[in-house]
C-alpha atoms as a PDB file:
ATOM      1  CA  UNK A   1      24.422  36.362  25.142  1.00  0.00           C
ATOM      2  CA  UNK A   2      22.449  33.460  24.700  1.00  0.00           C
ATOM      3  CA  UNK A   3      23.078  30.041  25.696  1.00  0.00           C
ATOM      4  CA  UNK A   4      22.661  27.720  23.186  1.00  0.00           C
ATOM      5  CA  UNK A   5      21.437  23.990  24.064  1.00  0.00           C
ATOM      6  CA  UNK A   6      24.524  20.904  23.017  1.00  0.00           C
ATOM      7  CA  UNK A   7      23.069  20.150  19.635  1.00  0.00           C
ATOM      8  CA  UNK A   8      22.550  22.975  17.034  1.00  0.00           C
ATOM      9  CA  UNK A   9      21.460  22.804  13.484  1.00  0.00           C
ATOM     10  CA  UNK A  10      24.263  21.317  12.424  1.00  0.00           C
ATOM     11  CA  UNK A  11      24.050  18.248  14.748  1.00  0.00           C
ATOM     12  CA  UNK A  12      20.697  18.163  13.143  1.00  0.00           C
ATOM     13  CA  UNK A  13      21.797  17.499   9.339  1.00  0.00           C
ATOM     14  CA  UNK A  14      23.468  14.826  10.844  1.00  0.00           C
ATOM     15  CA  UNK A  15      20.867  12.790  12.436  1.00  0.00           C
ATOM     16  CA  UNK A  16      21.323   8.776  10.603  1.00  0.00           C
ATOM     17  CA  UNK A  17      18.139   8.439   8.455  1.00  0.00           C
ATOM     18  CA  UNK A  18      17.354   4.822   7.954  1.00  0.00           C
ATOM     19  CA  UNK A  19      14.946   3.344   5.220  1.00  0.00           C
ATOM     20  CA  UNK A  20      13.399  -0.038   5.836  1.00  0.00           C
ATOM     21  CA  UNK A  21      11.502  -2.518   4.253  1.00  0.00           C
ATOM     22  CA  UNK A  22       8.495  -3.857   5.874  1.00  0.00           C
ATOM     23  CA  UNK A  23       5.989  -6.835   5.745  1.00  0.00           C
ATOM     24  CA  UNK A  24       2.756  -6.877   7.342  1.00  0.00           C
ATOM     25  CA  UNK A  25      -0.293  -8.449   8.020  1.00  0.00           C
ATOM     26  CA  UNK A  26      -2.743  -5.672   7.976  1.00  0.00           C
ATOM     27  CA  UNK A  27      -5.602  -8.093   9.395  1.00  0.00           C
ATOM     28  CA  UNK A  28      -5.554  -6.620  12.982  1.00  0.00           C
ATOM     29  CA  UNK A  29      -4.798  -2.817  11.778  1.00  0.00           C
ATOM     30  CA  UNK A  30      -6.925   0.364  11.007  1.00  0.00           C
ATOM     31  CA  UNK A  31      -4.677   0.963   8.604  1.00  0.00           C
ATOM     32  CA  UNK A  32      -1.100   2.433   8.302  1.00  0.00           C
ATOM     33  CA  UNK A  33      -1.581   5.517   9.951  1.00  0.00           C
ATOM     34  CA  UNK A  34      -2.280   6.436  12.871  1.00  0.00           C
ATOM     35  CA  UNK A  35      -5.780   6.979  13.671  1.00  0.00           C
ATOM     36  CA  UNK A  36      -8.022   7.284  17.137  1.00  0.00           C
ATOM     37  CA  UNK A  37     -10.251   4.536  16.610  1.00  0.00           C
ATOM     38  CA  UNK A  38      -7.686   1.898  16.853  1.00  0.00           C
ATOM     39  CA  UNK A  39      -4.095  -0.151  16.108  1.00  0.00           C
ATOM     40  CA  UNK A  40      -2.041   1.070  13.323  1.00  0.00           C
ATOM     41  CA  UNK A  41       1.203  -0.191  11.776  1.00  0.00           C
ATOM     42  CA  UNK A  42       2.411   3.011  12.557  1.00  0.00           C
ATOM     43  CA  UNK A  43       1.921   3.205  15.782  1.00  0.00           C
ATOM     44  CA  UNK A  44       2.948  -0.245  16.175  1.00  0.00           C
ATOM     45  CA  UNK A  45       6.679   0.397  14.035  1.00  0.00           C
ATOM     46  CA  UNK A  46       7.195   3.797  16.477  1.00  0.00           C
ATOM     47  CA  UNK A  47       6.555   1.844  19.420  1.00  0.00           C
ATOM     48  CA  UNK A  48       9.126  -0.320  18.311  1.00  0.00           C
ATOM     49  CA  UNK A  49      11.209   2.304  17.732  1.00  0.00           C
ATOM     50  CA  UNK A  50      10.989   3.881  20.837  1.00  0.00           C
ATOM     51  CA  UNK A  51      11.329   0.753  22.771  1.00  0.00           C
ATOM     52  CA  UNK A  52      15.232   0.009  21.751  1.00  0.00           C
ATOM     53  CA  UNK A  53      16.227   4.002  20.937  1.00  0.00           C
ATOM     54  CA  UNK A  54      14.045   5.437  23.591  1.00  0.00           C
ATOM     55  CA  UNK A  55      13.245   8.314  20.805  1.00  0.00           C
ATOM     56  CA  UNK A  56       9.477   9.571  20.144  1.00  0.00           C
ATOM     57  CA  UNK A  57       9.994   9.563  16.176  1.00  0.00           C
ATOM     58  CA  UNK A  58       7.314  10.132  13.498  1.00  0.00           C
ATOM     59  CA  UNK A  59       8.048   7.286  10.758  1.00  0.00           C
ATOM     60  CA  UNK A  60       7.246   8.435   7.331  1.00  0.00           C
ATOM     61  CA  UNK A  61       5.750   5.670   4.641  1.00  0.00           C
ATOM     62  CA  UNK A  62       5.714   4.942   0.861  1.00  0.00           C
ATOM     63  CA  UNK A  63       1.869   4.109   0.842  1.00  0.00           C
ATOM     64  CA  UNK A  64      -0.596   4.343   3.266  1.00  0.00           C
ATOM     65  CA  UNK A  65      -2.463   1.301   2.962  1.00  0.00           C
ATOM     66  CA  UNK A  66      -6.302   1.437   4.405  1.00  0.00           C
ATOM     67  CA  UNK A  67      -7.476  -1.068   7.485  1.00  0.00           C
ATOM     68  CA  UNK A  68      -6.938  -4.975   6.570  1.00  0.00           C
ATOM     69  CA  UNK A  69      -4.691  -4.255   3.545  1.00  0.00           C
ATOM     70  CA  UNK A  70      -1.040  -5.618   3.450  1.00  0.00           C
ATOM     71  CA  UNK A  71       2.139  -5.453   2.539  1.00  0.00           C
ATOM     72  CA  UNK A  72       5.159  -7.257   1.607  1.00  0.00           C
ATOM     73  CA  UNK A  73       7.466  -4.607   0.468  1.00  0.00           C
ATOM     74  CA  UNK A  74       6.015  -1.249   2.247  1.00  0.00           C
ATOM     75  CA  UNK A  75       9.488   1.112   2.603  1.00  0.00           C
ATOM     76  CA  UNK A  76       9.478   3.379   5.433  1.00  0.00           C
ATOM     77  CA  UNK A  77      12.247   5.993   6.903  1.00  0.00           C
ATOM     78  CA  UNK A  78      12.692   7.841   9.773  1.00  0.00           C
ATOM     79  CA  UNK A  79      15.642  10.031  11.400  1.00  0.00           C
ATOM     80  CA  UNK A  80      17.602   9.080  14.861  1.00  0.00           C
ATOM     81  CA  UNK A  81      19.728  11.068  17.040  1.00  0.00           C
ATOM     82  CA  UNK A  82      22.087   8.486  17.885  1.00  0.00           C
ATOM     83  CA  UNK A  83      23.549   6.310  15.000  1.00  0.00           C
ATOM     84  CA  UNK A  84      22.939   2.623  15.345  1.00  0.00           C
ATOM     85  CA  UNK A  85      24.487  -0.042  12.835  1.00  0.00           C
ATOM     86  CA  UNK A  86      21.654  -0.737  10.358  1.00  0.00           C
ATOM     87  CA  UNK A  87      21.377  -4.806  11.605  1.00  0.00           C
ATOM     88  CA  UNK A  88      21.022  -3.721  15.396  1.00  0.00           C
ATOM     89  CA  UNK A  89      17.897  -1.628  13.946  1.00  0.00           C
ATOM     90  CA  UNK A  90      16.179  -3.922  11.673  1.00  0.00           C
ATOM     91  CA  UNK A  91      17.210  -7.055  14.766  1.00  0.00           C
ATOM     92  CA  UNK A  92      15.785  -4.098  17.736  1.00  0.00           C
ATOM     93  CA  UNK A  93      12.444  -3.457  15.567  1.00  0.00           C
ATOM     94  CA  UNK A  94      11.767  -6.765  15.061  1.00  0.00           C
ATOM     95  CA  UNK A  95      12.339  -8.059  18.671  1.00  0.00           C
ATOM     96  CA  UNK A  96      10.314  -4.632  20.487  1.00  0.00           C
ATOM     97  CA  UNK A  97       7.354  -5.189  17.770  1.00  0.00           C
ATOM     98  CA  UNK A  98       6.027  -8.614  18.850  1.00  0.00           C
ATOM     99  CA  UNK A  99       3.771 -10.172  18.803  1.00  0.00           C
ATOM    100  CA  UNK A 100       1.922  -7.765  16.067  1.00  0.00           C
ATOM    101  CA  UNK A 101       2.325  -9.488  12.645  1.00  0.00           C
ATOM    102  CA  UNK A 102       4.999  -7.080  11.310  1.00  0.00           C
ATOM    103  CA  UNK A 103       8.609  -7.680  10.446  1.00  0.00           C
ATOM    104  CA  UNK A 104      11.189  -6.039   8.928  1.00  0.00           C
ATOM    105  CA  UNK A 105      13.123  -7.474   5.832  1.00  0.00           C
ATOM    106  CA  UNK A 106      15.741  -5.080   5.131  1.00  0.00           C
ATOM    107  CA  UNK A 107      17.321  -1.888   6.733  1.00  0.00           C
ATOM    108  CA  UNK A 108      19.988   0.825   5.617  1.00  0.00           C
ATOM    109  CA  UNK A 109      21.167   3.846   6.291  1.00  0.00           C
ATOM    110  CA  UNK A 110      20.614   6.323   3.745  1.00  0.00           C
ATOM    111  CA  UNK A 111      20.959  10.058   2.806  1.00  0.00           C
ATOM    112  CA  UNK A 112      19.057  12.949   4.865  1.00  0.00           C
ATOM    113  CA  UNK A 113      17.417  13.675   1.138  1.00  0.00           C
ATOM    114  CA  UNK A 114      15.928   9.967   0.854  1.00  0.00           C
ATOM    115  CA  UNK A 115      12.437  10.415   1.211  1.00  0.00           C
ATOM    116  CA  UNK A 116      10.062   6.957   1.689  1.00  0.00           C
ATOM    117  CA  UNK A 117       7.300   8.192  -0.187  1.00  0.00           C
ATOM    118  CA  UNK A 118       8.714  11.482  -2.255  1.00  0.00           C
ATOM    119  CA  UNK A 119      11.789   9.616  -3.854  1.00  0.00           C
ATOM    120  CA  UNK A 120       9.334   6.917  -4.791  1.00  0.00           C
ATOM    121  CA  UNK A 121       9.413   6.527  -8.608  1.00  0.00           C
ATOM    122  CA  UNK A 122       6.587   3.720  -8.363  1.00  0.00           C
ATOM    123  CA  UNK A 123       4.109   1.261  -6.496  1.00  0.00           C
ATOM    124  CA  UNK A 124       3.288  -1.986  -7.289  1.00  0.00           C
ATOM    125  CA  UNK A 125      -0.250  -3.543  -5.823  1.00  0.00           C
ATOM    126  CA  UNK A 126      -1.488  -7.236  -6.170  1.00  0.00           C
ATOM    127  CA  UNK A 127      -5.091  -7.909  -5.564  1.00  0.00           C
ATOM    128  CA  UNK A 128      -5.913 -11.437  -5.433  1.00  0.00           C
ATOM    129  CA  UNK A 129      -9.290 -12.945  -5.953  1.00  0.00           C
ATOM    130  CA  UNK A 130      -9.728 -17.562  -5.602  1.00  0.00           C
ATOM    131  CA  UNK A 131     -12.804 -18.149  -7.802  1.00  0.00           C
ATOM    132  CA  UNK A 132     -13.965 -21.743  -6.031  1.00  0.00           C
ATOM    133  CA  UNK A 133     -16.862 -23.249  -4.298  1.00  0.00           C
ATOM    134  CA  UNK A 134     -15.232 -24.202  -1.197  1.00  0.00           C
ATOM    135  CA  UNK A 135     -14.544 -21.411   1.426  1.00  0.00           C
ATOM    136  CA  UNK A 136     -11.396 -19.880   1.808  1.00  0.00           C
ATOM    137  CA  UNK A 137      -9.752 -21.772   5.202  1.00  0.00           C
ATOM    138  CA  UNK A 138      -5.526 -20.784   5.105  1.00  0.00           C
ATOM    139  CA  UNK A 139      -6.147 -17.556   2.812  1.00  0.00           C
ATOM    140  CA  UNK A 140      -9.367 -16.164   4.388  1.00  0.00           C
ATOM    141  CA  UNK A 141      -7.593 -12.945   4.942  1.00  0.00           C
ATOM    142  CA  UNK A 142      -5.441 -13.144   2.090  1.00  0.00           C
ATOM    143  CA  UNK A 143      -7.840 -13.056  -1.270  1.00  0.00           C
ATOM    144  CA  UNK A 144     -11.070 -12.315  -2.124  1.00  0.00           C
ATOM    145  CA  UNK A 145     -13.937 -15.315  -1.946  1.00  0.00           C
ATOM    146  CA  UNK A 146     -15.736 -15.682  -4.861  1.00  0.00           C
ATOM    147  CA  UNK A 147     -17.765 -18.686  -5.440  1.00  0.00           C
ATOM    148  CA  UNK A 148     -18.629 -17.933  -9.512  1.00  0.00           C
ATOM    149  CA  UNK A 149     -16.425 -18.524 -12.153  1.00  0.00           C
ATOM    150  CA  UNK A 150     -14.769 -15.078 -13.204  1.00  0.00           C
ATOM    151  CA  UNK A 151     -14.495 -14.325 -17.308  1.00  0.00           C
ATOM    152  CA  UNK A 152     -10.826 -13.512 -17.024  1.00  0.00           C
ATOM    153  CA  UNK A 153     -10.220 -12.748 -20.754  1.00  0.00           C
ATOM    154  CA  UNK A 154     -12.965 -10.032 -20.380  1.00  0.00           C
ATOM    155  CA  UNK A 155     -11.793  -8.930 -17.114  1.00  0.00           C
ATOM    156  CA  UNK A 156      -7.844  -8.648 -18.837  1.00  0.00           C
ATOM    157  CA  UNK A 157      -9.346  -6.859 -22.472  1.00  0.00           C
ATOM    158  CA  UNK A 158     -11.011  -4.031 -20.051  1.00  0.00           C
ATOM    159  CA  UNK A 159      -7.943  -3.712 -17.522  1.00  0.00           C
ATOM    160  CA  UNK A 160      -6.252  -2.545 -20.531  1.00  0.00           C
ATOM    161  CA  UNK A 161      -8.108   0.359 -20.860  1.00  0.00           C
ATOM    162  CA  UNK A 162      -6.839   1.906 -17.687  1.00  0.00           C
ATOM    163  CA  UNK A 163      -3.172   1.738 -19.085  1.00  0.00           C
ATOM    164  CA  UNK A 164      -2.064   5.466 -19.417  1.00  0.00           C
ATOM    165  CA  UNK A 165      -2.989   9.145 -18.146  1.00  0.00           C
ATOM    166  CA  UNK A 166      -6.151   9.413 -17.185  1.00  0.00           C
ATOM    167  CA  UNK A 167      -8.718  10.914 -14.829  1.00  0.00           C
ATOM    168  CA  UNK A 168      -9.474   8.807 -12.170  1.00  0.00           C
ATOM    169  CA  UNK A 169     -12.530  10.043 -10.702  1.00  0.00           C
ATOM    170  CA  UNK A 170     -14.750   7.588 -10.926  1.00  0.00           C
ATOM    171  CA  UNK A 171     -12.273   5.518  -9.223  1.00  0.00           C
ATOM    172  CA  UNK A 172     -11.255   8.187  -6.449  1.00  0.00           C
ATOM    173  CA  UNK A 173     -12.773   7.568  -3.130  1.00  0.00           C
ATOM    174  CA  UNK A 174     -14.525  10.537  -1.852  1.00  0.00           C
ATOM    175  CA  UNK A 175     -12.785  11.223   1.055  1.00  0.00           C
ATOM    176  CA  UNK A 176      -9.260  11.619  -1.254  1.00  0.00           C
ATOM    177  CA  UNK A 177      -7.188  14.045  -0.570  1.00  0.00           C
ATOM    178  CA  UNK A 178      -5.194  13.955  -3.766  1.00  0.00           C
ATOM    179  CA  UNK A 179      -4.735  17.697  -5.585  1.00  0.00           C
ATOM    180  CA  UNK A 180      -5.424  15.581  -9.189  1.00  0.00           C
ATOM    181  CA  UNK A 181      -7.607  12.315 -10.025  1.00  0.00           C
ATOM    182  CA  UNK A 182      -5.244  12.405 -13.164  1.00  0.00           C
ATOM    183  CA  UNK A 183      -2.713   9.608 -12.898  1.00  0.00           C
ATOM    184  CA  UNK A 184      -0.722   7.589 -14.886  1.00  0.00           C
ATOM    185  CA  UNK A 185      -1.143   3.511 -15.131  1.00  0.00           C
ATOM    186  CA  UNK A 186       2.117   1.717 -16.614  1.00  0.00           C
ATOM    187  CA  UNK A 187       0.846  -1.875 -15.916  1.00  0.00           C
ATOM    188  CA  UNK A 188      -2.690  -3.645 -14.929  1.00  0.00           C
ATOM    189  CA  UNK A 189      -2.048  -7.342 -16.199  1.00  0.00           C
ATOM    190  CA  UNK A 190      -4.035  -9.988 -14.852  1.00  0.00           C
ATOM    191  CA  UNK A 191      -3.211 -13.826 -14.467  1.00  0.00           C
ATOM    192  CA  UNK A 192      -4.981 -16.956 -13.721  1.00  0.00           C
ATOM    193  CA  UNK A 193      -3.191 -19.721 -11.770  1.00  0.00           C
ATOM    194  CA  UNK A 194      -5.774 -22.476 -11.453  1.00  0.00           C
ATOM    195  CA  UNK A 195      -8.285 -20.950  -8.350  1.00  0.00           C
ATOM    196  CA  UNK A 196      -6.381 -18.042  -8.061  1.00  0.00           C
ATOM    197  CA  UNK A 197      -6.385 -14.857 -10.503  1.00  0.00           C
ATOM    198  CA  UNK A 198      -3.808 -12.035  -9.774  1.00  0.00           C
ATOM    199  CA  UNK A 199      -4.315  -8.704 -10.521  1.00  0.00           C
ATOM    200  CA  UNK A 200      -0.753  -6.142 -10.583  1.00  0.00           C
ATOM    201  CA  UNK A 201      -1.200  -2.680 -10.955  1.00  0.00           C
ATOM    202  CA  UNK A 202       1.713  -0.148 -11.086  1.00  0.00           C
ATOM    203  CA  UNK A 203       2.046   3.542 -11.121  1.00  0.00           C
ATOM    204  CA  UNK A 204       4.133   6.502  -9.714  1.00  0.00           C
ATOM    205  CA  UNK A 205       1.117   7.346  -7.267  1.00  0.00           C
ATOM    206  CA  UNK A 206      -2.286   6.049  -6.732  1.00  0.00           C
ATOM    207  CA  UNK A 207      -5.674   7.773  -5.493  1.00  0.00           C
ATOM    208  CA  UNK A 208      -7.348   6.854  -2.322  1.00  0.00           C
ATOM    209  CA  UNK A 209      -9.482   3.705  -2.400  1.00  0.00           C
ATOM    210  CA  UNK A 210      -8.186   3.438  -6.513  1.00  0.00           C
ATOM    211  CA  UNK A 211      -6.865  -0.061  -6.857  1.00  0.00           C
ATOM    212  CA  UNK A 212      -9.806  -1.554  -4.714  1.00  0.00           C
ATOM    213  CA  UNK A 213     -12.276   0.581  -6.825  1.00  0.00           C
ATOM    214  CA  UNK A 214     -10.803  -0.925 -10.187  1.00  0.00           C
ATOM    215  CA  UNK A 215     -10.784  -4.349  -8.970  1.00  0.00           C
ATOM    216  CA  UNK A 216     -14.404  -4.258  -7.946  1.00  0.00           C
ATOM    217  CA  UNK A 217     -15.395  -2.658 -11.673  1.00  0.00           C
ATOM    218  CA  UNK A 218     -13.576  -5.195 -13.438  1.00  0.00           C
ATOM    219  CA  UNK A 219     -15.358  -7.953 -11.546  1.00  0.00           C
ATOM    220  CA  UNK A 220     -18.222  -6.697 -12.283  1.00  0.00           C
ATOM    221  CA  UNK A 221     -16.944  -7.178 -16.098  1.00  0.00           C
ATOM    222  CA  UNK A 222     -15.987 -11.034 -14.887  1.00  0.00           C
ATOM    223  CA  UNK A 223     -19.458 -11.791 -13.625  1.00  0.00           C
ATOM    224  CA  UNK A 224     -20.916 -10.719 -17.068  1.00  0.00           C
ATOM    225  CA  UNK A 225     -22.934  -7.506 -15.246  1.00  0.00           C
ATOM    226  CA  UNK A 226     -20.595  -5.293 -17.493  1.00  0.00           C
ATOM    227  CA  UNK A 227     -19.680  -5.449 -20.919  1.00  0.00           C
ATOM    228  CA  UNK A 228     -16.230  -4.168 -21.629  1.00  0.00           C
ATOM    229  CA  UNK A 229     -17.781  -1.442 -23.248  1.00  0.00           C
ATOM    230  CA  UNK A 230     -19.714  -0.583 -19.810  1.00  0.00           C
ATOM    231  CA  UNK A 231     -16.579  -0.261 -17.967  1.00  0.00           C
ATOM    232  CA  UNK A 232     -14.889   1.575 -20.599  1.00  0.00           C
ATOM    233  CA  UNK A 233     -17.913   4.220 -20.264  1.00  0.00           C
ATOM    234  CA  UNK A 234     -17.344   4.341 -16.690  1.00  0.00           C
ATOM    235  CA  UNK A 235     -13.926   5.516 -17.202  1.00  0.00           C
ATOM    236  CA  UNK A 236     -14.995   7.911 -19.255  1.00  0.00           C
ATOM    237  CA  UNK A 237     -17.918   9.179 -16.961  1.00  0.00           C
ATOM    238  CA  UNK A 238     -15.827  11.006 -14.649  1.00  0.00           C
ATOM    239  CA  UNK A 239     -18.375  10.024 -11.843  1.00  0.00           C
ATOM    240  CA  UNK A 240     -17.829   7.693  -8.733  1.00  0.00           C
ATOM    241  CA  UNK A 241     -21.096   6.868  -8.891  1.00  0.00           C
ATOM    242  CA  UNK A 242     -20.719   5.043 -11.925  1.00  0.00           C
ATOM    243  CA  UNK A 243     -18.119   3.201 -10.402  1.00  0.00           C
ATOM    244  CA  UNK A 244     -18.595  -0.858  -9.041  1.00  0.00           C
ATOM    245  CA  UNK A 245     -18.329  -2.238  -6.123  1.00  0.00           C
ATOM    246  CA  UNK A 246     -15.483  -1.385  -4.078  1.00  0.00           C
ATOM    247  CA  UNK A 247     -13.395  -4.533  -3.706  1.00  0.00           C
ATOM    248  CA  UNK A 248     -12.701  -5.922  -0.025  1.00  0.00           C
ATOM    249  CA  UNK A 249      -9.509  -5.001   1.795  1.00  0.00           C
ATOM    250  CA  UNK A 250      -8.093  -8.136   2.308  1.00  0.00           C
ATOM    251  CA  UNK A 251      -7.074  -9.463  -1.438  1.00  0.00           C
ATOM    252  CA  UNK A 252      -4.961  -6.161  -1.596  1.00  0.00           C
ATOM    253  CA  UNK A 253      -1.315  -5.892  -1.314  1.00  0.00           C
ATOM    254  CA  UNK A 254       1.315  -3.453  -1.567  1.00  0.00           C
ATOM    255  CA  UNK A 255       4.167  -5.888  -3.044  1.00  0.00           C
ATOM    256  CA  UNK A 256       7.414  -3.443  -4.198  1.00  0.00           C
ATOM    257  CA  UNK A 257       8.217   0.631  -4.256  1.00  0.00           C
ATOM    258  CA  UNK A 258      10.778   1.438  -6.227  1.00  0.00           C
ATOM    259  CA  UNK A 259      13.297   3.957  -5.917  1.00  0.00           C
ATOM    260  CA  UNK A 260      15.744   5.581  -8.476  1.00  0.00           C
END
């Protein structure tokens, strides 16, 4: 007869899952996952992980947000062996992860069927953009520099088209690995606050490089290069090569995921 090792299956099912809420600079990052050619938050979360547990764990995440994007409400969860009260995990994390500009806001221990980015029911992005002539000194990582003045009621009339089910291709970055460009856009509103103009986008799921992709096109409407009618024919194209410019990393971030 066989002898089995202390913890069977059943010991398994019962491993604490715990979801957390993270904010992060992605500045110094190649992104969220982990990737050879440099930091990740990943990495950098599961190092902190292992450093109070001493448990190797792979850390699952709502979004995966590309190199210098960030995040002020990314949701994460991951399983443990040993249970730990949900303060002593968020207080351990944020201790073993300095100095990298990460922190964790919230932390709970949830069922084994809670899944970070399956259970998701939608993502919320923010893209900032400061239209001024002075360079950016406190937000130079934070927003996108633009030195012309930006025709926001232009820019707000062709956001609107992207509200609804539609194919996304010419908004897909090549290198997606999405099964569909067809998704479904419940909000792109944008504001002006004096300098600053905020752009909110929210969906169930988003393509690779799609937010940054849209932002880029619709500035394109703001500088006058596009009528509203141009972008609404890129939509319709189908093609990323009739897409714009693809907006810079650091305006973006991922703000809320919401759960049922």
């Amino acid at each position: 007869m066989l002898d089995w090792p202390a913890m069977t299956w059943t010991d398994l099912s019962q491993m604490p899952r715990y979801k957390l809420t993270l904010e992060y600079d992605g500045t110094p990052f190649v992104g969220w996952q982990s990737q050879p050619n440099g930091p990740s938050v990943q990495d950098a979360v599961q190092g902190a992980i292992h450093g109070f547990s001493g448990e190797h764990v792979a850390v699952t995440a709502a979004g995966r947000t590309d190199a210098g994007v960030h995040a002020r409400g990314q949701v994460i969860h991951f399983d443990l062996a040993r249970n730990f009260p949900s303060d002593t995990v968020m207080d351990a994390i944020n201790a073993h992860v300095r100095p990298a500009p990460i922190a964790v806001l919230d932390a709970a221990q949830v069922d084994d069927t809670f899944s970070a980015r399956f259970s998701a029911t939608r993502r919320h992005y923010q893209y900032r953009i400061v239209c001024r002539r002075g360079p950016l000194a406190l937000d130079r990582d934070r927003a996108w520099w633009i030195t012309q003045s930006l025709d926001v009621a232009a820019m707000a009339e062709a956001a609107r088209l992207l509200i609804g089910k539609h194919d996304f291709t010419t908004f897909r970055a090549i290198k997606c690995q999405a099964k569909s460009p067809v998704k479904t856009l419940d909000e792109a509103r944008i504001e002006r606050f004096g300098d600053d103009i905020v752009l909110s986008f929210s969906a169930r799921s988003f393509l690779h490089s799609q937010v940054r992709s849209m932002v880029g096109s619709l500035v394109f409407v703001g500088r006058g290069k596009w009528a509203v009618a141009d972008f609404a024919h890129a939509i319709e194209a189908k093609d990323r090569a009739a897409c714009g410019p693809l907006a810079p990393p650091h305006g973006l971030t991922l703000v809320k995921v919401d759960y049922a």
